[in-house]
Structure formats: C-alpha cells, structure tokens
PDB file of N, CA and C in Angstrom:
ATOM      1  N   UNK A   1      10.830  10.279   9.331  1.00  0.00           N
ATOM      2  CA  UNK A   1       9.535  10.472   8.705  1.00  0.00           C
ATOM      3  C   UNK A   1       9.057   9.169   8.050  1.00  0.00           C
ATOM      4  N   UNK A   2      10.048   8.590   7.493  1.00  0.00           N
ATOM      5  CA  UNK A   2       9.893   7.322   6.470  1.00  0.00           C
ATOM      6  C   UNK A   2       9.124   6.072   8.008  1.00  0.00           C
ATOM      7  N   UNK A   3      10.120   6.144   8.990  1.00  0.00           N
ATOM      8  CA  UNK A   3       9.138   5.276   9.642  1.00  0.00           C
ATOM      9  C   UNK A   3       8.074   5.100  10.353  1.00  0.00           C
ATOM     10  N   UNK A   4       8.119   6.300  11.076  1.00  0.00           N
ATOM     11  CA  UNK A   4       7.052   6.808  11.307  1.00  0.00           C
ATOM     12  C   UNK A   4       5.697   6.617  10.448  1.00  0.00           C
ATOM     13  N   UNK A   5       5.814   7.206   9.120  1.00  0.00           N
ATOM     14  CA  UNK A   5       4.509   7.420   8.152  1.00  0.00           C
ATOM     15  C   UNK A   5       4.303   5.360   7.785  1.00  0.00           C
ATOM     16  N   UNK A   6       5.265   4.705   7.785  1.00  0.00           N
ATOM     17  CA  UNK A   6       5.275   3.442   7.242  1.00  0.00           C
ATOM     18  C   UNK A   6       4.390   2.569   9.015  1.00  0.00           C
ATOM     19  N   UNK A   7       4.788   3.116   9.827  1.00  0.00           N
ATOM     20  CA  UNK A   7       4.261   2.488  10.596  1.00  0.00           C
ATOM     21  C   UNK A   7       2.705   2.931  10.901  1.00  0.00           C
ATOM     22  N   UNK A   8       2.349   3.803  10.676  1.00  0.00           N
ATOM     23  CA  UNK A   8       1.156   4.407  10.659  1.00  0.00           C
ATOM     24  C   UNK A   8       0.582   3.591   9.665  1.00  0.00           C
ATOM     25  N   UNK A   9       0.852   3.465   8.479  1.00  0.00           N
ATOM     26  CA  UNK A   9       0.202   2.432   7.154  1.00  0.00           C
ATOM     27  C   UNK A   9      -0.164   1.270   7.686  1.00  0.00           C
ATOM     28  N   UNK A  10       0.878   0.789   8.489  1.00  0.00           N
ATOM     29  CA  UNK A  10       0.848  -0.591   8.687  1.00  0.00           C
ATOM     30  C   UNK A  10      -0.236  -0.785   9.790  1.00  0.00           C
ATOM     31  N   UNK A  11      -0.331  -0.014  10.542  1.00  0.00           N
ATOM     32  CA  UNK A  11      -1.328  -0.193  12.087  1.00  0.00           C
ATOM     33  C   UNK A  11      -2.811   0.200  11.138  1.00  0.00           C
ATOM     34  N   UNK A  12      -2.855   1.074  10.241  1.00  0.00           N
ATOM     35  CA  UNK A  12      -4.432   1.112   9.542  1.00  0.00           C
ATOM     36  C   UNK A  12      -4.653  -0.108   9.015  1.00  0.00           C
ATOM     37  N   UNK A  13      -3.463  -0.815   8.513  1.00  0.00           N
ATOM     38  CA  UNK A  13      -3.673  -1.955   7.593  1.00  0.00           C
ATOM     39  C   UNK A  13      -4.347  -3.094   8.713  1.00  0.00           C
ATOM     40  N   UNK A  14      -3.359  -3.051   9.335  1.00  0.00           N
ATOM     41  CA  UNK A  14      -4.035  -4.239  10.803  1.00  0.00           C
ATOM     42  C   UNK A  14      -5.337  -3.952  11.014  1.00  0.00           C
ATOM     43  N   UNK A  15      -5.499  -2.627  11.179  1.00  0.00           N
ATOM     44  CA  UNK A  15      -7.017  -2.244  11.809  1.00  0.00           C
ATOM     45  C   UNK A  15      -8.080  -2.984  10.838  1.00  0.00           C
ATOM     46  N   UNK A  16      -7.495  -2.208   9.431  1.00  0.00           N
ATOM     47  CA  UNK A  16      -8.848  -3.333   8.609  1.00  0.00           C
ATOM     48  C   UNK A  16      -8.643  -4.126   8.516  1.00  0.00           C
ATOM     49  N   UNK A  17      -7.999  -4.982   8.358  1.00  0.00           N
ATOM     50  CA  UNK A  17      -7.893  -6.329   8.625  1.00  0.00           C
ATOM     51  C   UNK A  17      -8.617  -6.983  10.036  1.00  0.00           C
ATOM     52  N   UNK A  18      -8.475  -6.497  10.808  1.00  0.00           N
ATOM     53  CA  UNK A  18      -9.039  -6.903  12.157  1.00  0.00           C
ATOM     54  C   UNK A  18     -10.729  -6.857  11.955  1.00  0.00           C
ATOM     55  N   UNK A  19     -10.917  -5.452  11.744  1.00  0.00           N
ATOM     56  CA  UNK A  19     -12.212  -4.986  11.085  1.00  0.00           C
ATOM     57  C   UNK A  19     -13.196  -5.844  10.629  1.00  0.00           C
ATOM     58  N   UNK A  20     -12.589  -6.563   9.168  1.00  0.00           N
ATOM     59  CA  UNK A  20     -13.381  -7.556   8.412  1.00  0.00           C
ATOM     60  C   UNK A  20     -13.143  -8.773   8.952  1.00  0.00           C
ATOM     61  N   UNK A  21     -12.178  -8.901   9.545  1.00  0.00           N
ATOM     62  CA  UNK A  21     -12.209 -10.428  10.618  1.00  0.00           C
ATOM     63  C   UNK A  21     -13.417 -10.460  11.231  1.00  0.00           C
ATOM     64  N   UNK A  22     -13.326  -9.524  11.904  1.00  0.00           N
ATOM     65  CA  UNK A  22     -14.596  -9.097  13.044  1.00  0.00           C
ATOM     66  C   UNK A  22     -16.152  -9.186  12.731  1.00  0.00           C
ATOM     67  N   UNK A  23     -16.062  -8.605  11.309  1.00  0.00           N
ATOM     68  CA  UNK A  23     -17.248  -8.748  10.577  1.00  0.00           C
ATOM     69  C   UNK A  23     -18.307  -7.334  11.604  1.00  0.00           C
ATOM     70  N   UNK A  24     -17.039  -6.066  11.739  1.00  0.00           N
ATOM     71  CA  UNK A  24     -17.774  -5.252  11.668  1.00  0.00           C
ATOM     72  C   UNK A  24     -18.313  -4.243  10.525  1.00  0.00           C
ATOM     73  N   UNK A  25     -19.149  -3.720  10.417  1.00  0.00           N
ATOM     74  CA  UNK A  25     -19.884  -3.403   9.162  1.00  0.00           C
ATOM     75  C   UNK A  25     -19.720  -2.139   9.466  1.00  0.00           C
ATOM     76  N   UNK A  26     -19.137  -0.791   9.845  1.00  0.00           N
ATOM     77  CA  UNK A  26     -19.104   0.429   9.197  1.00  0.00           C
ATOM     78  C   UNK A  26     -18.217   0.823   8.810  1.00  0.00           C
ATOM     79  N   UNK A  27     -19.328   1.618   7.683  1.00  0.00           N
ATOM     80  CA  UNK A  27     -18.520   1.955   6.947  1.00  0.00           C
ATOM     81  C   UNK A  27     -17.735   3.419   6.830  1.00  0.00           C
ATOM     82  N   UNK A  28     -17.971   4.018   7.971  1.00  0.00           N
ATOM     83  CA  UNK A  28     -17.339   5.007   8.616  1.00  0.00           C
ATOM     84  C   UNK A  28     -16.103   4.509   9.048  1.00  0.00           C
ATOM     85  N   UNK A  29     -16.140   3.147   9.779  1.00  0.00           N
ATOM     86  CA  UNK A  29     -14.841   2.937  10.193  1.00  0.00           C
ATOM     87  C   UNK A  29     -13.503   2.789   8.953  1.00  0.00           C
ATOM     88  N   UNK A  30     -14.443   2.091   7.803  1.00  0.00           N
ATOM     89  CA  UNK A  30     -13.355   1.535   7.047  1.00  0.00           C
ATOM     90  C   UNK A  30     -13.026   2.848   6.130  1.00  0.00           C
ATOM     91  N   UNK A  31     -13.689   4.293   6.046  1.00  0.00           N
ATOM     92  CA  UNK A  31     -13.509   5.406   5.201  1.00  0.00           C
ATOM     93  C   UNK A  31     -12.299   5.681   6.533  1.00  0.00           C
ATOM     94  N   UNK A  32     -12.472   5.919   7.756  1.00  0.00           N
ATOM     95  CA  UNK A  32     -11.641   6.564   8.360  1.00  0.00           C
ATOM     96  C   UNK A  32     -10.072   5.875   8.084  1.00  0.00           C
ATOM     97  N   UNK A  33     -10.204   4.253   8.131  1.00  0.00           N
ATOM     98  CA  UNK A  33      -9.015   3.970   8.111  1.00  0.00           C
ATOM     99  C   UNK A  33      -8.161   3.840   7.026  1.00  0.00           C
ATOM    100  N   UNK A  34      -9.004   3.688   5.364  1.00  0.00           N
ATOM    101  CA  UNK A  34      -8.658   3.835   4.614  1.00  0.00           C
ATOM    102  C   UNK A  34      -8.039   5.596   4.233  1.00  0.00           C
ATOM    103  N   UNK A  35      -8.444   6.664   4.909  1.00  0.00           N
ATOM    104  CA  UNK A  35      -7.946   7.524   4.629  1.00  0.00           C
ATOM    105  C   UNK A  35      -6.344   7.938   5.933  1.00  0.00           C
ATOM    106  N   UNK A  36      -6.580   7.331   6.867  1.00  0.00           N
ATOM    107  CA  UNK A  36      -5.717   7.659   7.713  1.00  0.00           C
ATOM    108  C   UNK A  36      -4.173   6.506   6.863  1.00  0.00           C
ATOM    109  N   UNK A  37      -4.575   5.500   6.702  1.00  0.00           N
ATOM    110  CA  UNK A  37      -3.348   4.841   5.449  1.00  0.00           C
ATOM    111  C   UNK A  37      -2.785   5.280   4.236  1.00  0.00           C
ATOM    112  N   UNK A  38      -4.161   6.316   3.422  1.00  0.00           N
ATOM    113  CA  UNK A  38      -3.623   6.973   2.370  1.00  0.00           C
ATOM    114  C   UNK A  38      -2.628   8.176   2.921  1.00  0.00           C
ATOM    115  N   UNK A  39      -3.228   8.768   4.075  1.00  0.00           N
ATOM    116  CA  UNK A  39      -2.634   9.780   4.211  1.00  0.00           C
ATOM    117  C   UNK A  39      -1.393   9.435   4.855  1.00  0.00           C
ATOM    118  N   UNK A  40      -0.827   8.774   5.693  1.00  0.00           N
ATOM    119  CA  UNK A  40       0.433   8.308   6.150  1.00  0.00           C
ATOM    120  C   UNK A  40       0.884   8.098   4.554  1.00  0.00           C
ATOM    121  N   UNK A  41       0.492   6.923   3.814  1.00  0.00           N
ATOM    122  CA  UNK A  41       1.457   6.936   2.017  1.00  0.00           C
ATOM    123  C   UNK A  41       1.557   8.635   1.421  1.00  0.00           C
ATOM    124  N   UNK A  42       0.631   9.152   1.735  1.00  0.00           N
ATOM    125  CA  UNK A  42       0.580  10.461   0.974  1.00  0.00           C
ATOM    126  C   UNK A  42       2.072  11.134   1.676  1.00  0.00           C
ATOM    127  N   UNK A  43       1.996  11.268   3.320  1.00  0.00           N
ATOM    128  CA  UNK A  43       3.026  12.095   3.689  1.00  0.00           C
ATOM    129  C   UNK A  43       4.569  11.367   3.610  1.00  0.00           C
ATOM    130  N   UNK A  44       4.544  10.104   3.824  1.00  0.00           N
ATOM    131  CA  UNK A  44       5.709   9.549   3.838  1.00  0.00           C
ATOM    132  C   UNK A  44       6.469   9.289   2.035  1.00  0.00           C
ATOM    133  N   UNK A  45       5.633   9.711   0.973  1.00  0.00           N
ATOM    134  CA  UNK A  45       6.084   9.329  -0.195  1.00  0.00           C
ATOM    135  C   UNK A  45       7.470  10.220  -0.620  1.00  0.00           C
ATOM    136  N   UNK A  46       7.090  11.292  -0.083  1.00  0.00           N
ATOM    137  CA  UNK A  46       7.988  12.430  -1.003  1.00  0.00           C
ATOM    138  C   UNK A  46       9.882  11.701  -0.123  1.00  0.00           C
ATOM    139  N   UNK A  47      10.007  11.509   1.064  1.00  0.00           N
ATOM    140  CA  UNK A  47      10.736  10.703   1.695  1.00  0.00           C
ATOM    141  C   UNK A  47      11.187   9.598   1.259  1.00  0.00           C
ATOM    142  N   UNK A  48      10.501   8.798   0.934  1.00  0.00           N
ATOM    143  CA  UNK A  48      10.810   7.709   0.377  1.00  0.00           C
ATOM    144  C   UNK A  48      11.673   8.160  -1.287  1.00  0.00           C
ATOM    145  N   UNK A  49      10.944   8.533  -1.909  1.00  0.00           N
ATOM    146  CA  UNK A  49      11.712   9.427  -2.898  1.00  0.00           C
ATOM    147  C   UNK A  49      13.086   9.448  -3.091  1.00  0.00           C
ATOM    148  N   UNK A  50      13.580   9.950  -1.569  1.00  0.00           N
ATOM    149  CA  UNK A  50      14.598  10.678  -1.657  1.00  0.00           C
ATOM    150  C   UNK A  50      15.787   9.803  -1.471  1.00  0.00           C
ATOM    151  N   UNK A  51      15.314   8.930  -1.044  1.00  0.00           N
ATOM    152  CA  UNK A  51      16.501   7.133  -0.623  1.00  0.00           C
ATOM    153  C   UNK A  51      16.941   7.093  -2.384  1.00  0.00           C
ATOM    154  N   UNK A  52      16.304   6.627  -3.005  1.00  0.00           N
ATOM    155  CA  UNK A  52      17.345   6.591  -4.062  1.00  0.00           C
ATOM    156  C   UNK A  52      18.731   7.150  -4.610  1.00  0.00           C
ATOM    157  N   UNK A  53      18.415   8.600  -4.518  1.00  0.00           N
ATOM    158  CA  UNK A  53      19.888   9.693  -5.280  1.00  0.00           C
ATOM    159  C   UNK A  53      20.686   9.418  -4.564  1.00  0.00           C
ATOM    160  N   UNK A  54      20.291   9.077  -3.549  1.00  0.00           N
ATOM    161  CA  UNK A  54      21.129   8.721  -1.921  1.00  0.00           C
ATOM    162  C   UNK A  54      22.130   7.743  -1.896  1.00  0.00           C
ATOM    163  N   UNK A  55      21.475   6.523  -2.218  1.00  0.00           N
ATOM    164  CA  UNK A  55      22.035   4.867  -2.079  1.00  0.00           C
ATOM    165  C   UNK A  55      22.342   4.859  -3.495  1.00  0.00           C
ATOM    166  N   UNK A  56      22.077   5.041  -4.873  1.00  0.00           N
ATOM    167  CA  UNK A  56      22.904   4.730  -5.716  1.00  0.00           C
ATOM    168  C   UNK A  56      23.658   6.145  -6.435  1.00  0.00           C
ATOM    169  N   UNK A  57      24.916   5.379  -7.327  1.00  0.00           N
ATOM    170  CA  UNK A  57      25.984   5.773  -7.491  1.00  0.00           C
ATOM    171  C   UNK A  57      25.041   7.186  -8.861  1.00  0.00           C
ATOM    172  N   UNK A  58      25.229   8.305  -8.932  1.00  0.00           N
ATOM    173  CA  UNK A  58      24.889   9.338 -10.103  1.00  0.00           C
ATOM    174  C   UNK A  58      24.435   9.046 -11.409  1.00  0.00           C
ATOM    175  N   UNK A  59      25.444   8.004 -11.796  1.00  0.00           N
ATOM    176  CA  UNK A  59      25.073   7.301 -13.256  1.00  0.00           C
ATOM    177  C   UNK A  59      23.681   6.511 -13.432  1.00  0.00           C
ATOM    178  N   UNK A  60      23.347   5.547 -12.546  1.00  0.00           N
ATOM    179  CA  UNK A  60      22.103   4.715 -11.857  1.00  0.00           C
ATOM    180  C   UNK A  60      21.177   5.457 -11.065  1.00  0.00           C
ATOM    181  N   UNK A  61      21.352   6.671 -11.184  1.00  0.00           N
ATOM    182  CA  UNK A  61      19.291   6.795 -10.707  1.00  0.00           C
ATOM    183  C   UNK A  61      18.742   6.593 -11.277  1.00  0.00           C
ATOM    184  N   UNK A  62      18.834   7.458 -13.032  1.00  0.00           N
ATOM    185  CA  UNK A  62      17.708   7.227 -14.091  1.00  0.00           C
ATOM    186  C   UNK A  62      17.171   6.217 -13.752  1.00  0.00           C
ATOM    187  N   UNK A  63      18.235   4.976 -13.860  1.00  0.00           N
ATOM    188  CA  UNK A  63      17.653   3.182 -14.019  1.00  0.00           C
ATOM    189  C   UNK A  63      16.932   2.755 -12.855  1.00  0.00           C
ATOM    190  N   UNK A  64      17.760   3.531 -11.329  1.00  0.00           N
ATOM    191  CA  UNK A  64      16.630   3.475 -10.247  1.00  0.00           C
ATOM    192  C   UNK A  64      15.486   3.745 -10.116  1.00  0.00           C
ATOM    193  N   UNK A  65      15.274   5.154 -10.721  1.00  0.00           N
ATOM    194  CA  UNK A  65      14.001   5.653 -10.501  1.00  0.00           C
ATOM    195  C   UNK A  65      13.202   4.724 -11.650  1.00  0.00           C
ATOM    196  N   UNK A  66      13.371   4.425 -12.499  1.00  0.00           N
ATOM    197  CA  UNK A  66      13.050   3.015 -13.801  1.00  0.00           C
ATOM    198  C   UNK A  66      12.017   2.003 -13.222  1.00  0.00           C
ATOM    199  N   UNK A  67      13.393   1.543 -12.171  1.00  0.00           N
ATOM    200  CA  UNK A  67      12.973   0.062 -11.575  1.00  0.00           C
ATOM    201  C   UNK A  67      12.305   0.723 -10.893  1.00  0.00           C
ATOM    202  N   UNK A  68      11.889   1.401  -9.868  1.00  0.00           N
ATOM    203  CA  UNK A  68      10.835   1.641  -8.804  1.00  0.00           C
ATOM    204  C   UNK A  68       9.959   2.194  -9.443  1.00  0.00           C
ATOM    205  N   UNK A  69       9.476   2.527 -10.244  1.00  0.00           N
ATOM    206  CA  UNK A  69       8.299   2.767 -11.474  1.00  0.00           C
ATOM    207  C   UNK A  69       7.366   1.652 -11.650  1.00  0.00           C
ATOM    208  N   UNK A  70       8.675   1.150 -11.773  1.00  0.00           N
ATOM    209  CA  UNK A  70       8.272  -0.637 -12.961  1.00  0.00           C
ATOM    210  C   UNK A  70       7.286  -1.485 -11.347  1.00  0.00           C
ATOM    211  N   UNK A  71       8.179  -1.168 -10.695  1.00  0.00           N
ATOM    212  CA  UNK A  71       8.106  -2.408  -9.545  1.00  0.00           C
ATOM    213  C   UNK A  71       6.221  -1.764  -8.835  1.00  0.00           C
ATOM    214  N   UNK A  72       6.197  -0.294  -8.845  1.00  0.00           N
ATOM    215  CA  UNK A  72       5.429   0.221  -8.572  1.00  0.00           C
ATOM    216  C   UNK A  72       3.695  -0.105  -9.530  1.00  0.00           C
ATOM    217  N   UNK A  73       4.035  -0.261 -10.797  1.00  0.00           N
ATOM    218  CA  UNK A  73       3.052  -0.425 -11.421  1.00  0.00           C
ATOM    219  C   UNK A  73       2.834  -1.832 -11.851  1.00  0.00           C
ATOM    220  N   UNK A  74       3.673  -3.205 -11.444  1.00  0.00           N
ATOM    221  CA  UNK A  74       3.550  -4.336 -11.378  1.00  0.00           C
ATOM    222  C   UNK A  74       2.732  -4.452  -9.748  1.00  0.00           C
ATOM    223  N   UNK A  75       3.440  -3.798  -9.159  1.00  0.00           N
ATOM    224  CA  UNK A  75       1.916  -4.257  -7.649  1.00  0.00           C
ATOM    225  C   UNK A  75       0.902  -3.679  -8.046  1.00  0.00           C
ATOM    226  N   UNK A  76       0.884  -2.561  -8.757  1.00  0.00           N
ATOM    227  CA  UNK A  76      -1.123  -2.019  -8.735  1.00  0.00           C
ATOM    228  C   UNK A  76      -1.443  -2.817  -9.493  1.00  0.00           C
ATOM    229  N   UNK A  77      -0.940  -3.336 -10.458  1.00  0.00           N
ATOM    230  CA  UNK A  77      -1.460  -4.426 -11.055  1.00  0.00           C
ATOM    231  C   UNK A  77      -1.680  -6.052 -10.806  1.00  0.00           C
ATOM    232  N   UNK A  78      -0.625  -5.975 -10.292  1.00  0.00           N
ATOM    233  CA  UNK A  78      -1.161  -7.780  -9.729  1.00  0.00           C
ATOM    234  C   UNK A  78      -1.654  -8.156  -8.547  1.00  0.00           C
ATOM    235  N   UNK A  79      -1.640  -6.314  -7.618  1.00  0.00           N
ATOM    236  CA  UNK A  79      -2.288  -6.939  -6.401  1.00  0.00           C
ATOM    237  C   UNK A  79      -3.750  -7.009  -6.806  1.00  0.00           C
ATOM    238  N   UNK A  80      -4.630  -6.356  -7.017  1.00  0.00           N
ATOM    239  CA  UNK A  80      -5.528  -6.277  -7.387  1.00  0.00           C
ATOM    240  C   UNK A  80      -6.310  -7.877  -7.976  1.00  0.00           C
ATOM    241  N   UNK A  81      -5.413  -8.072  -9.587  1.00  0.00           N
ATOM    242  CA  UNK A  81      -5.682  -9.322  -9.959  1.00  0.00           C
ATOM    243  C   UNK A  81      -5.272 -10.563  -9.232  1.00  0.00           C
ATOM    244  N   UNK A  82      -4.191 -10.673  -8.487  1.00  0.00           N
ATOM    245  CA  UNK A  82      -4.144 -12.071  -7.080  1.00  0.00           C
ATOM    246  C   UNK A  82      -5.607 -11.741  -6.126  1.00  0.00           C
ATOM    247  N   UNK A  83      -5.720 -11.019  -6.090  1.00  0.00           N
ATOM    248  CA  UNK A  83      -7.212 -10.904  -5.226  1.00  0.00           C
ATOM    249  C   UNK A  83      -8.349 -10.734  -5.579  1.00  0.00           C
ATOM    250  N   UNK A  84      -8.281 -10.900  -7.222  1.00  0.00           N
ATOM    251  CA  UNK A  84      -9.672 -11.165  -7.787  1.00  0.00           C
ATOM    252  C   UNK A  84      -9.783 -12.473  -7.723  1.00  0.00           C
ATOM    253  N   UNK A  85      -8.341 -13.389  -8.015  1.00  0.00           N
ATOM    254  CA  UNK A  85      -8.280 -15.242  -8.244  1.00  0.00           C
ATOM    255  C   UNK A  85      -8.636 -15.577  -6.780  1.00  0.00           C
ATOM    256  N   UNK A  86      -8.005 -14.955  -5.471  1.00  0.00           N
ATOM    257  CA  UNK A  86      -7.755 -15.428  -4.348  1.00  0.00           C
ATOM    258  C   UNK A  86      -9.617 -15.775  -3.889  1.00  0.00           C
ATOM    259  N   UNK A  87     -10.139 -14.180  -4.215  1.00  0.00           N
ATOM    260  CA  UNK A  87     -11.906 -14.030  -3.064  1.00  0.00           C
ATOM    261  C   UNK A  87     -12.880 -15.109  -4.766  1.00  0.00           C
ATOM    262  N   UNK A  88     -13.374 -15.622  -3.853  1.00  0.00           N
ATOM    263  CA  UNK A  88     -14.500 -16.587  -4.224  1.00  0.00           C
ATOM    264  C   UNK A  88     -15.799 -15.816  -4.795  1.00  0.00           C
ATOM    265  N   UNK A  89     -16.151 -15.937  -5.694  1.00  0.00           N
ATOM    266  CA  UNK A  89     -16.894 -15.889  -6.789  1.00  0.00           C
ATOM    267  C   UNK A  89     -18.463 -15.752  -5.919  1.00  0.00           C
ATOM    268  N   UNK A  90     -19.753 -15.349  -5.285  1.00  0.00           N
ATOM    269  CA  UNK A  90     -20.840 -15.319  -4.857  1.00  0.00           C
ATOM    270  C   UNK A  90     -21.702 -17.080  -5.111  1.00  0.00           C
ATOM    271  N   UNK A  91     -21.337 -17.008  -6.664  1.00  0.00           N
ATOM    272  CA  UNK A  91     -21.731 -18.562  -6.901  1.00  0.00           C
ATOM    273  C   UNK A  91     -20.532 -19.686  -6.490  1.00  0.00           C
ATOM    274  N   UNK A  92     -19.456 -19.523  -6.071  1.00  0.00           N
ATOM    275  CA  UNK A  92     -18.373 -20.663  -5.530  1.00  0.00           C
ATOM    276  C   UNK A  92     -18.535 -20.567  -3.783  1.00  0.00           C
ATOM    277  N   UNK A  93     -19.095 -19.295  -3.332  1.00  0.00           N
ATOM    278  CA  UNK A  93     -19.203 -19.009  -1.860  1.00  0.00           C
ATOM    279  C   UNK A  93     -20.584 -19.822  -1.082  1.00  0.00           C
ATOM    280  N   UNK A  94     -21.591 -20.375  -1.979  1.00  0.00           N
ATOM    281  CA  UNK A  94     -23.048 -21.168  -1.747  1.00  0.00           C
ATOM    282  C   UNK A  94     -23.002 -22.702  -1.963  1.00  0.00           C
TER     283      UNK A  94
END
C-alpha cells in the first residue's frame, strides 16, 4: 500500500511540475492533480503509521512517534518559507 500510494504522489507531483513548466493554465488540471496527490497521502498515511511500532524496539516509539511529529511540522514549515525566499518577488521578476 505504502508504495503504491507513494508512487501515485510522486507521478501527481511530476505532473505539476510538468504542468507549470509547460505554462499550462488550468486550473482544473492543477485541482485534479492536487487532489489525486492528497488523496494517495490521505490513503497511504494510516500505513505509513504503522512502520514505526514495527522497526523500533517498545521502549522508543513514544520518542519515535516524537521525532516524526517534529520532523513533520519542521517541513510544513520550512517548505513553505524556502519557497517564499526561493520565487521572486513581482517587483525582482521586471
């Protein structure tokens, strides 16, 4: 399930990416693919989940499930802000 749903993410991700390369403009396309990526993360999450209790030892989940929290809310956060520094400003783009 885990790869499956991860590879599905990844082929929407290409798609938009290709998409705005392309400099095609609908926005039907980019609702469809943005939801066909959420929904692969949506189905593949509960899976992913489950790798932890798995791979570490009883004593270390708490701290697992911790770190994948932590690690989880350091990307919503810095992806976002690396890609406010990265895209050019309307007045730096003229």
């Amino acid at each position: 399930m885990v790869l499956v749903t991860s590879l599905g993410a990844v082929v929407a991700a290409a798609l938009l990416a290709a998409q705005a390369v392309l400099g095609i403009g609908s926005a039907a396309l980019v609702l469809v693919l943005v939801a066909a990526r959420t929904s692969c993360n949506a189905v593949g999450s509960a899976s992913r989940r489950a790798f932890l209790p798995r791979l570490l030892p009883q004593s270390q989940v708490p701290a697992g499930v911790a770190l994948d929290h932590v690690a989880f809310q350091v990307a919503m956060l810095a992806g976002p802000a690396v890609a406010g520094v990265a895209t050019p400003s309307e007045s730096e783009a003229f």
